[in-house]
PDB file of N, CA and C in Angstrom:
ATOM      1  N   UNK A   1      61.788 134.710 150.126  1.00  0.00           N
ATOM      2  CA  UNK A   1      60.822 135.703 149.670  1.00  0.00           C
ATOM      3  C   UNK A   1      61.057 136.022 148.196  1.00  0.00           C
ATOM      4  N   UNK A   2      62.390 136.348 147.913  1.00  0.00           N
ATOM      5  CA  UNK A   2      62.487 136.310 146.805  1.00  0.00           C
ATOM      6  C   UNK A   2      62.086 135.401 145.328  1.00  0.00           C
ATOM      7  N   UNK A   3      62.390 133.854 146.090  1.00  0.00           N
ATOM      8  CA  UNK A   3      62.189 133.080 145.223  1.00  0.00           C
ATOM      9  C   UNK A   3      60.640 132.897 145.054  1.00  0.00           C
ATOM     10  N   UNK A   4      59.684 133.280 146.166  1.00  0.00           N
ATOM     11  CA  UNK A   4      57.911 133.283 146.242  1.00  0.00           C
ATOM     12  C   UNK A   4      58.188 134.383 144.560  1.00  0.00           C
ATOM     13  N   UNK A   5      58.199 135.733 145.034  1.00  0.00           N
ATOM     14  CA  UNK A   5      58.320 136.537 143.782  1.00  0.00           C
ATOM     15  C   UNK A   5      58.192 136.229 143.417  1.00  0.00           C
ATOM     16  N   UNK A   6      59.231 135.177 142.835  1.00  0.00           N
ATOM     17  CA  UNK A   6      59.581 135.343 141.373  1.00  0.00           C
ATOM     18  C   UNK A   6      58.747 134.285 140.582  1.00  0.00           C
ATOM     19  N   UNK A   7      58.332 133.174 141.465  1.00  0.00           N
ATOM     20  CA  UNK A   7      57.413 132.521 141.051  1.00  0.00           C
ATOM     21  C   UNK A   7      56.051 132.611 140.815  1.00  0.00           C
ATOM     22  N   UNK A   8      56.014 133.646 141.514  1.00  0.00           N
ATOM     23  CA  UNK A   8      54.367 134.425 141.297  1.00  0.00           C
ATOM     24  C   UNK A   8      54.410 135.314 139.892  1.00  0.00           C
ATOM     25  N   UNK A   9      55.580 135.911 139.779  1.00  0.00           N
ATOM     26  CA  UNK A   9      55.231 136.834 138.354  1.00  0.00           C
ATOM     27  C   UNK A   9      55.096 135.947 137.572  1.00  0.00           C
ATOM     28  N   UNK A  10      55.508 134.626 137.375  1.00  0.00           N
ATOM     29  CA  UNK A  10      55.504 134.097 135.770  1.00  0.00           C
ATOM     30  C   UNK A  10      54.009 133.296 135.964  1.00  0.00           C
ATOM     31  N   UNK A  11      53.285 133.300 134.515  1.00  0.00           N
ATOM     32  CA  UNK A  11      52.478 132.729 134.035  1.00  0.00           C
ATOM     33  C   UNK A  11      52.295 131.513 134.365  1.00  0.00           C
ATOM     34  N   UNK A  12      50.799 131.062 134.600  1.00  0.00           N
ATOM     35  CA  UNK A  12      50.798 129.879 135.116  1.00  0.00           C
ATOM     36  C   UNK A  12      50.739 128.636 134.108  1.00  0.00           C
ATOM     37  N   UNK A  13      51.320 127.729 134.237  1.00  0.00           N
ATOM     38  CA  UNK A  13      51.951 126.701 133.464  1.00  0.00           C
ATOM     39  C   UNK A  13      50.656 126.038 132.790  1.00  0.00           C
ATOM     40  N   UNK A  14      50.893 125.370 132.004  1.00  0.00           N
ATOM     41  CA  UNK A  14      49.519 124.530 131.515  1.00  0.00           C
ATOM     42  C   UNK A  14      49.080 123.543 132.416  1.00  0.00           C
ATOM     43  N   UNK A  15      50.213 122.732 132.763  1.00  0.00           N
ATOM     44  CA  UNK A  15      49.606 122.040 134.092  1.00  0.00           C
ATOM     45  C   UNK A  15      48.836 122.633 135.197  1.00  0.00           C
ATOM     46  N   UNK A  16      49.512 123.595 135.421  1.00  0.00           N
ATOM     47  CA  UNK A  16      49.117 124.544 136.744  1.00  0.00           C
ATOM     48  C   UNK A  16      47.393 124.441 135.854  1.00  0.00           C
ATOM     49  N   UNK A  17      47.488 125.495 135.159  1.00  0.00           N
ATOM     50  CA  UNK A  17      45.939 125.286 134.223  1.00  0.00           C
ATOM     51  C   UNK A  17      45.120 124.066 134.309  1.00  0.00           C
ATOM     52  N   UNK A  18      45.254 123.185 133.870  1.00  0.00           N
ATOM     53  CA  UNK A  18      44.756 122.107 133.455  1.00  0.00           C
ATOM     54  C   UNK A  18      44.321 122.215 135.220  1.00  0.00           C
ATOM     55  N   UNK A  19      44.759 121.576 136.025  1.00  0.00           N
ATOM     56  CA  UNK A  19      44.722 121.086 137.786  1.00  0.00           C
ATOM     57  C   UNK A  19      43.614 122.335 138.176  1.00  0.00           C
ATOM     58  N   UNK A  20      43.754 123.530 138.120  1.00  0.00           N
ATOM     59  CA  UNK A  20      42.831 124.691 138.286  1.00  0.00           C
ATOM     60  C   UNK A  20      41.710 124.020 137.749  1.00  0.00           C
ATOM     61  N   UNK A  21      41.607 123.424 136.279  1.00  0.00           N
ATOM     62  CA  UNK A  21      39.785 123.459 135.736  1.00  0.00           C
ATOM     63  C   UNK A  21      39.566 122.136 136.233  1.00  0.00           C
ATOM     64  N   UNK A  22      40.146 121.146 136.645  1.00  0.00           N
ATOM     65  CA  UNK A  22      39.968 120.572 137.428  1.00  0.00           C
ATOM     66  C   UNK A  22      38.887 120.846 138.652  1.00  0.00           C
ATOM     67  N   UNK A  23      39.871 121.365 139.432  1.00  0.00           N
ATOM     68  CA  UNK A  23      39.216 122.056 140.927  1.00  0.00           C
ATOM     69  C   UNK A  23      37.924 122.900 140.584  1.00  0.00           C
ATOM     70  N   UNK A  24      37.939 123.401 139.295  1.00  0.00           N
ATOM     71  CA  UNK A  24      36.726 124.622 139.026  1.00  0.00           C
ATOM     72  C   UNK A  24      35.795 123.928 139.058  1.00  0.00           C
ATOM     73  N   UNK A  25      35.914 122.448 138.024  1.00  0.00           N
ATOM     74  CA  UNK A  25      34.737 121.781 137.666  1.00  0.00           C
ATOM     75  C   UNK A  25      34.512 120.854 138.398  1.00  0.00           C
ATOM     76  N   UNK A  26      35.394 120.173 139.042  1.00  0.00           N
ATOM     77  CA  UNK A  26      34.788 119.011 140.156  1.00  0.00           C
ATOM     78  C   UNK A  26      35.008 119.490 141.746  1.00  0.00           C
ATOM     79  N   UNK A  27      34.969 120.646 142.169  1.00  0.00           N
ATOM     80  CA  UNK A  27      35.267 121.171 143.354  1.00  0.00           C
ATOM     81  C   UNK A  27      34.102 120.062 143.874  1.00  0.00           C
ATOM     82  N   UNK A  28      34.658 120.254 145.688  1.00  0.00           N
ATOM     83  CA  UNK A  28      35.282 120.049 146.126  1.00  0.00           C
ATOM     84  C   UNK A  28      36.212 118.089 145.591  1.00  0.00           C
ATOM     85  N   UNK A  29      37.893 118.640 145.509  1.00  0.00           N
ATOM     86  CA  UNK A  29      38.459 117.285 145.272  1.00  0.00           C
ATOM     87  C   UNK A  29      39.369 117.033 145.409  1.00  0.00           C
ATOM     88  N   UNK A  30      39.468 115.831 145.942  1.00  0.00           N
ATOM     89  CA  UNK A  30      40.912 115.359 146.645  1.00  0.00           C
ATOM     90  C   UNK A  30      42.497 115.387 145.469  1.00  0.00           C
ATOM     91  N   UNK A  31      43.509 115.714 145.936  1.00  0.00           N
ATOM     92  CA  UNK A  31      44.723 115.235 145.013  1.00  0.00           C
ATOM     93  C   UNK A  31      44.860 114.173 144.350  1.00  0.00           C
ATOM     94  N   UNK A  32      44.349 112.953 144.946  1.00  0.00           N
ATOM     95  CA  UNK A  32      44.468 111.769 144.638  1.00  0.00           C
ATOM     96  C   UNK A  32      43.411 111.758 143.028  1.00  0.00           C
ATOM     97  N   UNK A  33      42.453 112.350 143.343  1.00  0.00           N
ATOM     98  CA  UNK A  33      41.041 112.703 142.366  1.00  0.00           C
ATOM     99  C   UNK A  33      41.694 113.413 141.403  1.00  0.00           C
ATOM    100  N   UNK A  34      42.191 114.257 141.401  1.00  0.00           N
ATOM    101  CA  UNK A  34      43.258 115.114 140.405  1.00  0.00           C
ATOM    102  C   UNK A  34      44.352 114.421 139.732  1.00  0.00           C
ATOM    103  N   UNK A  35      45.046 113.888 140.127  1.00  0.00           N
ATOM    104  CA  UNK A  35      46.270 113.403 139.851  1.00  0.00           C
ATOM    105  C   UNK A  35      45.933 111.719 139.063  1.00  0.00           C
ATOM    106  N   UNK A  36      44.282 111.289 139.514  1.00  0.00           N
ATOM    107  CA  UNK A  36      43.746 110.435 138.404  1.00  0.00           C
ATOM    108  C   UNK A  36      43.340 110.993 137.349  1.00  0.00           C
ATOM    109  N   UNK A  37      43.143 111.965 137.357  1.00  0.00           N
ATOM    110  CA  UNK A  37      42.206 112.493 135.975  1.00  0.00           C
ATOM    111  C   UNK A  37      43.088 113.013 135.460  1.00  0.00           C
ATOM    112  N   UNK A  38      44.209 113.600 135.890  1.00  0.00           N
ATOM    113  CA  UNK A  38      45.545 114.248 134.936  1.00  0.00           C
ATOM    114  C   UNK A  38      46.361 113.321 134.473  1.00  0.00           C
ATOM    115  N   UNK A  39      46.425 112.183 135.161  1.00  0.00           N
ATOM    116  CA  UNK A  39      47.336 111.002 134.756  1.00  0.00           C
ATOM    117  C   UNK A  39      48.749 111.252 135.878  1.00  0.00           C
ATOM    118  N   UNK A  40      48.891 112.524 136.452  1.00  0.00           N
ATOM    119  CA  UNK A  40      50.156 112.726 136.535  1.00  0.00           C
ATOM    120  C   UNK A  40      50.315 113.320 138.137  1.00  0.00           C
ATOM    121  N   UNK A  41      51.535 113.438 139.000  1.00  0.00           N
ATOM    122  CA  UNK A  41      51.592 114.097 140.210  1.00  0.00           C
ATOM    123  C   UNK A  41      51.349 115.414 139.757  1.00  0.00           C
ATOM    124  N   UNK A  42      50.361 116.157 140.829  1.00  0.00           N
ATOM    125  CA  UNK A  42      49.959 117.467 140.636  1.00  0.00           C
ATOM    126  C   UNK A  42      50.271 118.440 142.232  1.00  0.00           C
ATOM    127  N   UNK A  43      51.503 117.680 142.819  1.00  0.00           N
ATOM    128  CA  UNK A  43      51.739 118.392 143.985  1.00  0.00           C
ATOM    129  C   UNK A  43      52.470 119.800 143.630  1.00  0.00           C
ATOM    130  N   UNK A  44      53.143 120.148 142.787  1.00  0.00           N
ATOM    131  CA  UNK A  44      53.789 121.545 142.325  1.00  0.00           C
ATOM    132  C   UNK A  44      52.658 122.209 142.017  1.00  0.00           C
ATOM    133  N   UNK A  45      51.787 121.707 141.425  1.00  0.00           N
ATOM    134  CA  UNK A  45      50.525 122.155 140.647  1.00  0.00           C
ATOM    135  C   UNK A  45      50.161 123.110 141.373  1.00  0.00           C
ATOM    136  N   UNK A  46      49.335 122.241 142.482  1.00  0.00           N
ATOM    137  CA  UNK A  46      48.508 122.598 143.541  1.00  0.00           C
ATOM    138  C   UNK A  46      49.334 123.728 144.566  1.00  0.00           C
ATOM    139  N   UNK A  47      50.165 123.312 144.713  1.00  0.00           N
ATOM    140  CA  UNK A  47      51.423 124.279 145.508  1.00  0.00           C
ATOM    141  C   UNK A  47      50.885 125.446 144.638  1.00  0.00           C
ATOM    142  N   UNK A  48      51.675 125.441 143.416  1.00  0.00           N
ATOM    143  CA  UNK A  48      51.230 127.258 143.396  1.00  0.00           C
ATOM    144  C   UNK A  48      50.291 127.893 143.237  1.00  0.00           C
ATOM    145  N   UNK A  49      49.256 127.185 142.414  1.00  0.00           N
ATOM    146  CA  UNK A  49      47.906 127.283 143.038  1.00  0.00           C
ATOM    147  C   UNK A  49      47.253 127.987 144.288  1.00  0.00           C
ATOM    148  N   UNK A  50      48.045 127.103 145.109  1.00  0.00           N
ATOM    149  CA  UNK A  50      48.012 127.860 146.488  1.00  0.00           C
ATOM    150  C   UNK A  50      48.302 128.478 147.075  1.00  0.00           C
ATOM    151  N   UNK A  51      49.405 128.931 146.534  1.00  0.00           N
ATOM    152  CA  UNK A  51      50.726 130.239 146.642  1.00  0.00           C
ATOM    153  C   UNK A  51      49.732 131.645 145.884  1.00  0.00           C
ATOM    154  N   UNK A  52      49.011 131.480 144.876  1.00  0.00           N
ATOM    155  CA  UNK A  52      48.296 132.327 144.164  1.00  0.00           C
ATOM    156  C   UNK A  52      47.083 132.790 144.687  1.00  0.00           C
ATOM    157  N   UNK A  53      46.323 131.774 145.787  1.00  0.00           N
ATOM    158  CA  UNK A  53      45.335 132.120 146.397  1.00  0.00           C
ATOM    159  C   UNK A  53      44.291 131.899 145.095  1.00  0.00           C
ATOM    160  N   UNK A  54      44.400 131.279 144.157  1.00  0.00           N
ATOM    161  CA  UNK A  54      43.354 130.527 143.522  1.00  0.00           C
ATOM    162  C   UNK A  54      42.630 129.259 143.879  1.00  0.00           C
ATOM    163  N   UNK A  55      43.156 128.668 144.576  1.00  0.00           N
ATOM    164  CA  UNK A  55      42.263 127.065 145.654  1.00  0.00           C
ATOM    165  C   UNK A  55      42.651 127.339 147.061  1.00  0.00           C
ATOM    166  N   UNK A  56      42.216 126.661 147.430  1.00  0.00           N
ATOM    167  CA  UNK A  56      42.042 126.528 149.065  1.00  0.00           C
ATOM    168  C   UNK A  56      41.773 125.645 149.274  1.00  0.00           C
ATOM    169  N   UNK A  57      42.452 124.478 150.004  1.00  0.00           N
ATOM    170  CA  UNK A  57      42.679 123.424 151.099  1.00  0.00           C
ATOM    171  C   UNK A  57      42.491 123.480 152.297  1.00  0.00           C
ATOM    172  N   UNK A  58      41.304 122.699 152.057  1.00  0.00           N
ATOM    173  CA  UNK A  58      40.268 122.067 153.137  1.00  0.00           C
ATOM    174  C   UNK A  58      39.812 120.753 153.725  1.00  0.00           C
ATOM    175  N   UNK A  59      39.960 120.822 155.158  1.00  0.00           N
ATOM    176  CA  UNK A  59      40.350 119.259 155.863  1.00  0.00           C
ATOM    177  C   UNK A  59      38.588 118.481 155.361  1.00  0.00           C
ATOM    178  N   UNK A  60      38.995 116.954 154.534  1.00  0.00           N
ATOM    179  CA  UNK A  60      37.833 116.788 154.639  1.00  0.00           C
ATOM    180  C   UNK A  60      36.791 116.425 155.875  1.00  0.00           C
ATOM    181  N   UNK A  61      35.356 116.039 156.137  1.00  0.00           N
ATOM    182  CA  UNK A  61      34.717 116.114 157.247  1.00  0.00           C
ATOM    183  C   UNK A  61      34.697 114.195 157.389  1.00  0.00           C
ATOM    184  N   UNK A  62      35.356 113.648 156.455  1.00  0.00           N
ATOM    185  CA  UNK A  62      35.021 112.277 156.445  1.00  0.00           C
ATOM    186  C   UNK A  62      36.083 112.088 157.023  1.00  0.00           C
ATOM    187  N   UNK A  63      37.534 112.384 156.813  1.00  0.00           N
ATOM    188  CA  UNK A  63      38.381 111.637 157.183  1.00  0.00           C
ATOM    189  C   UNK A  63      39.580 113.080 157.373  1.00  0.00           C
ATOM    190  N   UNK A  64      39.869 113.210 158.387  1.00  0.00           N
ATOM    191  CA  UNK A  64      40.630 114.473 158.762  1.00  0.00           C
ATOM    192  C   UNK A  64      42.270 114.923 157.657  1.00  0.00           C
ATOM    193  N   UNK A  65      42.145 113.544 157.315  1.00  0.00           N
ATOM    194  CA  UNK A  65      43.659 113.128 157.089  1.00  0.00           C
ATOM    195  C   UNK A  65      43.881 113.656 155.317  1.00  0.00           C
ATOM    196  N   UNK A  66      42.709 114.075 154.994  1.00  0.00           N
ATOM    197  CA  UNK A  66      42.691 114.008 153.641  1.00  0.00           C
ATOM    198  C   UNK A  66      42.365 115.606 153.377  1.00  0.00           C
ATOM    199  N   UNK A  67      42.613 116.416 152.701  1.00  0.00           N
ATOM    200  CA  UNK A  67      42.173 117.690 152.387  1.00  0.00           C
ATOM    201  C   UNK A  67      41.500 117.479 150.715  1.00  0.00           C
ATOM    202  N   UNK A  68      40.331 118.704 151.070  1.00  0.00           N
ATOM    203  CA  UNK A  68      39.705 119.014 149.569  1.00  0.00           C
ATOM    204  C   UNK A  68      40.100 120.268 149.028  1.00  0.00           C
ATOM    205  N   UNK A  69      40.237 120.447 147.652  1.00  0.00           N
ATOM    206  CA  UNK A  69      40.468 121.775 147.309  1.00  0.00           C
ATOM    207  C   UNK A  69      39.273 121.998 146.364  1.00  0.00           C
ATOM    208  N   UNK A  70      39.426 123.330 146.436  1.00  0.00           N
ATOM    209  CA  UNK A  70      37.852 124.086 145.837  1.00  0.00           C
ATOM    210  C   UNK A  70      38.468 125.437 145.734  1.00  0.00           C
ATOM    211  N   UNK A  71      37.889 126.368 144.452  1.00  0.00           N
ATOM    212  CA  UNK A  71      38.618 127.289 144.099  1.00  0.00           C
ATOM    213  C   UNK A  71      38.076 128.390 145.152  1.00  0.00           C
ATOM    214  N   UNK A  72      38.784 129.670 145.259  1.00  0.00           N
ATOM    215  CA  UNK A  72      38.478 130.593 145.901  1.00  0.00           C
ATOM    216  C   UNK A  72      37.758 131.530 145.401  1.00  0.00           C
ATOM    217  N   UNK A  73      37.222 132.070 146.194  1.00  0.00           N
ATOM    218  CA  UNK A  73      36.304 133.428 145.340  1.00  0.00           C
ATOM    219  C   UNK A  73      36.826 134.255 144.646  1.00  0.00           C
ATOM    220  N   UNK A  74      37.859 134.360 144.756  1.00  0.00           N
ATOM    221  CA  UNK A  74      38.846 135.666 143.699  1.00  0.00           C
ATOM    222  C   UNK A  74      39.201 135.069 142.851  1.00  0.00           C
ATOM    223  N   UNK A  75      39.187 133.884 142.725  1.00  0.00           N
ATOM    224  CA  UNK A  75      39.672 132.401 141.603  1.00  0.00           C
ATOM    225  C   UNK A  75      38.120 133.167 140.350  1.00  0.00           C
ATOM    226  N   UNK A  76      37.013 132.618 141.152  1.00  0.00           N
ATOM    227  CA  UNK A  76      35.613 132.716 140.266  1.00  0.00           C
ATOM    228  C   UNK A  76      35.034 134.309 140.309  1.00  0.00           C
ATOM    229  N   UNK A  77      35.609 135.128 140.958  1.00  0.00           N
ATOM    230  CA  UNK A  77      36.023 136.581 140.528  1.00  0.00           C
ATOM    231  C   UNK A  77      37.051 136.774 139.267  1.00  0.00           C
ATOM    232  N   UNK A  78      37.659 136.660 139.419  1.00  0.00           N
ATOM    233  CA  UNK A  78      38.908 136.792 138.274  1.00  0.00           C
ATOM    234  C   UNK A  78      38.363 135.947 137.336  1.00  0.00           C
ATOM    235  N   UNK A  79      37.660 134.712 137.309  1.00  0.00           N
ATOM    236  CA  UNK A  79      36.696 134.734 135.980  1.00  0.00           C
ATOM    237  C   UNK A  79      35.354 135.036 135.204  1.00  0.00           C
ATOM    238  N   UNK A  80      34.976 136.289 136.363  1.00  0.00           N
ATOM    239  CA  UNK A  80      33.908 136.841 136.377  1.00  0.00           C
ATOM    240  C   UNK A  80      32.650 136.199 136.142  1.00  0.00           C
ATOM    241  N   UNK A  81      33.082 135.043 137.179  1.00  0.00           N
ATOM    242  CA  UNK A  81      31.585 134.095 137.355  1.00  0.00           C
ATOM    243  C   UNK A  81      31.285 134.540 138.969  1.00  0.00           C
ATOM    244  N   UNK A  82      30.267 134.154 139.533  1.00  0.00           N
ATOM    245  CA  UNK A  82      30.277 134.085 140.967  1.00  0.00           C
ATOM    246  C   UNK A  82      29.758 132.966 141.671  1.00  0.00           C
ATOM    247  N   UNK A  83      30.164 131.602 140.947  1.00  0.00           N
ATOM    248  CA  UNK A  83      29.765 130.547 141.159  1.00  0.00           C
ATOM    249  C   UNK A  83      30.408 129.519 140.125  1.00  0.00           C
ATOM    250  N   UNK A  84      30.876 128.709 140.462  1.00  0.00           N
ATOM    251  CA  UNK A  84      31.210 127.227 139.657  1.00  0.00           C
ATOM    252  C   UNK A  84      30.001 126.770 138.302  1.00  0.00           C
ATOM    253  N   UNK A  85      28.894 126.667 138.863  1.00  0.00           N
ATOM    254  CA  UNK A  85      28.223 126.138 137.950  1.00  0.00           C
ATOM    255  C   UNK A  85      28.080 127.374 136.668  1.00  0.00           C
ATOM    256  N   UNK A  86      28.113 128.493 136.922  1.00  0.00           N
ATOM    257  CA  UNK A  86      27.971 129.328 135.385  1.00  0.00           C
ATOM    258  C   UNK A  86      29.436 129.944 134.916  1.00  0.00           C
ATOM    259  N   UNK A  87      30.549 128.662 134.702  1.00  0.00           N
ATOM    260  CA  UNK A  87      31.569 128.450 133.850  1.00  0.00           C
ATOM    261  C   UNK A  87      31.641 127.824 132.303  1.00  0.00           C
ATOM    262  N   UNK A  88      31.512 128.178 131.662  1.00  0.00           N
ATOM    263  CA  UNK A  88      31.411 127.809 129.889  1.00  0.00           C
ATOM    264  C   UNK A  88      31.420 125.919 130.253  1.00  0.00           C
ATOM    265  N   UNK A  89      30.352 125.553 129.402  1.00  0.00           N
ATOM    266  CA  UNK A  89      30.216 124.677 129.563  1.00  0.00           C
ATOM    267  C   UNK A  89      30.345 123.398 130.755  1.00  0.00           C
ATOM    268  N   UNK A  90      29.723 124.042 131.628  1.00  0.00           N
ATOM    269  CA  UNK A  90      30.293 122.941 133.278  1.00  0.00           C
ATOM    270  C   UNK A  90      29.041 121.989 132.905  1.00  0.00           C
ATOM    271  N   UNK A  91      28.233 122.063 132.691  1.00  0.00           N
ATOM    272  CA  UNK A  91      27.307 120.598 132.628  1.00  0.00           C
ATOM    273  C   UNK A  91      28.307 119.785 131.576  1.00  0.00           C
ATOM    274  N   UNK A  92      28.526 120.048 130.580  1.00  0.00           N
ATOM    275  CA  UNK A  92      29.400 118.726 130.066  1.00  0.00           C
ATOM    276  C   UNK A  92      30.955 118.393 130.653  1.00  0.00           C
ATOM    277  N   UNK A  93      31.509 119.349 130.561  1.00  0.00           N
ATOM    278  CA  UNK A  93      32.805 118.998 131.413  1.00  0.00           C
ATOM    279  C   UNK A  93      32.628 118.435 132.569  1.00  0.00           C
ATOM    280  N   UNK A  94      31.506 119.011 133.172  1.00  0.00           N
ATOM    281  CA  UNK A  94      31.522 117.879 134.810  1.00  0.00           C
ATOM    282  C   UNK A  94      31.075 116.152 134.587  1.00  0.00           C
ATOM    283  N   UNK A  95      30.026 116.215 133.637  1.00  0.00           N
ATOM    284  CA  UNK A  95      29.984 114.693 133.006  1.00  0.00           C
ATOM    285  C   UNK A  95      31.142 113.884 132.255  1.00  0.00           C
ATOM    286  N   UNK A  96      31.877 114.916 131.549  1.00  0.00           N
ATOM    287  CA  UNK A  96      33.321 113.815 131.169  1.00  0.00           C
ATOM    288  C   UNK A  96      34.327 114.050 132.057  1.00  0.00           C
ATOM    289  N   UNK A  97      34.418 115.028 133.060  1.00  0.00           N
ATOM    290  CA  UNK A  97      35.034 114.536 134.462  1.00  0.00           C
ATOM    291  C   UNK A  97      34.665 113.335 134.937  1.00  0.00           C
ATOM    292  N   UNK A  98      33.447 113.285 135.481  1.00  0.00           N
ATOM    293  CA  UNK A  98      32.478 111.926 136.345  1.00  0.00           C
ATOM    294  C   UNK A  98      33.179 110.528 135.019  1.00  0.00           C
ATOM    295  N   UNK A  99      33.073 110.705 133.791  1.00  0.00           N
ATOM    296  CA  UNK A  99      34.009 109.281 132.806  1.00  0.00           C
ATOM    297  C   UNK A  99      34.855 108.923 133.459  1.00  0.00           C
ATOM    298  N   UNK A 100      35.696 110.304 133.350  1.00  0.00           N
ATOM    299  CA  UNK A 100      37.221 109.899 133.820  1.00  0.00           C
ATOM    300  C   UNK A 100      37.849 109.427 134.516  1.00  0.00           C
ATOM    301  N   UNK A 101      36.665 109.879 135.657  1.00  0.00           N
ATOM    302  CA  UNK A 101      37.064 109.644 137.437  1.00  0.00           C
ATOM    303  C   UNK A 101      36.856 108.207 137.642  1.00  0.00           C
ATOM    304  N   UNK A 102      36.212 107.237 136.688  1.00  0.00           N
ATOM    305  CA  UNK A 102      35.615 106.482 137.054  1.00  0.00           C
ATOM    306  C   UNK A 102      36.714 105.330 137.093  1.00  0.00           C
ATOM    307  N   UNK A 103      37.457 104.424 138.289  1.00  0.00           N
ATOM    308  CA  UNK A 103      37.861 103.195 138.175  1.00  0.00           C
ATOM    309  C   UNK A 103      37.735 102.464 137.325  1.00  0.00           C
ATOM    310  N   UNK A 104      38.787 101.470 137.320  1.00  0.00           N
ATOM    311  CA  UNK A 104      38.016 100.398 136.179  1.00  0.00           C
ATOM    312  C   UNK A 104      36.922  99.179 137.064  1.00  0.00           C
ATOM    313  N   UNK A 105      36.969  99.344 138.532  1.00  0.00           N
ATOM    314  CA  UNK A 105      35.663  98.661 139.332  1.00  0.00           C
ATOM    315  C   UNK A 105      34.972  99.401 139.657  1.00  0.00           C
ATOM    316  N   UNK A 106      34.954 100.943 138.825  1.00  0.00           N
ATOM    317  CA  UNK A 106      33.665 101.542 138.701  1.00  0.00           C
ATOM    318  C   UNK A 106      32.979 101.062 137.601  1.00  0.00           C
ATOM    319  N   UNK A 107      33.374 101.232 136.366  1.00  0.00           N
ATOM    320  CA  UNK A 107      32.744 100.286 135.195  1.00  0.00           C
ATOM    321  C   UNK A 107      32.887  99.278 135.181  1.00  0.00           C
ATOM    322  N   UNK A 108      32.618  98.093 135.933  1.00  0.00           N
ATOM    323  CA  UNK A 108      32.219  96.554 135.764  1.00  0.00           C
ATOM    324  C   UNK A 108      31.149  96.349 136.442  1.00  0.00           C
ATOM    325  N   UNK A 109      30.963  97.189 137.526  1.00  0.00           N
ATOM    326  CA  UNK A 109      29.428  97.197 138.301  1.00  0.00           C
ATOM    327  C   UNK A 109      28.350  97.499 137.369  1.00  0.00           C
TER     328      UNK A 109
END
């Protein structure tokens, strides 16, 4: 319990950050989807994330085995939006998300 504390008072990391606008802008999305577009493992990430009650992990409906995360309402409360799409600039960030995401046998098709 203690160690939850103490990890909750401190500021959330840039990674932690970065993995959040992630989830803001391409909700609903898998780890695997994250951890391509960051370059990097984002399992601590997401952990406190989730410890914070800013995302929420959710079984997907395609394949049980896989969870989606998507931010929570107190996530898009606390940025005094009440919806994903009216976040500073989400039409372009969600289009150079969709770049990023893309395989390299997504661009040869």
């Amino acid at each position: 319990e203690k160690i939850v504390k103490e990890e909750l008072s401190k500021d959330l990391s840039g990674a932690s950050l970065e993995t959040l606008a992630v989830v803001l802008y391409k909700s609903p999305v898998t780890r695997k989807e994250i951890e391509y577009i960051r370059g990097v493992n984002v399992s601590f990430s997401l952990r406190n994330l989730l410890l914070r009650g800013l995302i929420e992990k959710i079984p997907s409906k395609l394949d049980e085995r896989i969870f989606l995360y998507t931010p929570t309402s107190d996530a898009l409360k606390y940025l005094g939006v009440t919806s994903a799409t009216e976040l500073p600039g989400y039409t372009e960030v969600t289009k150079e998300i969709a770049v990023r995401s893309q395989t390299p046998e997504d661009t040869e098709n």
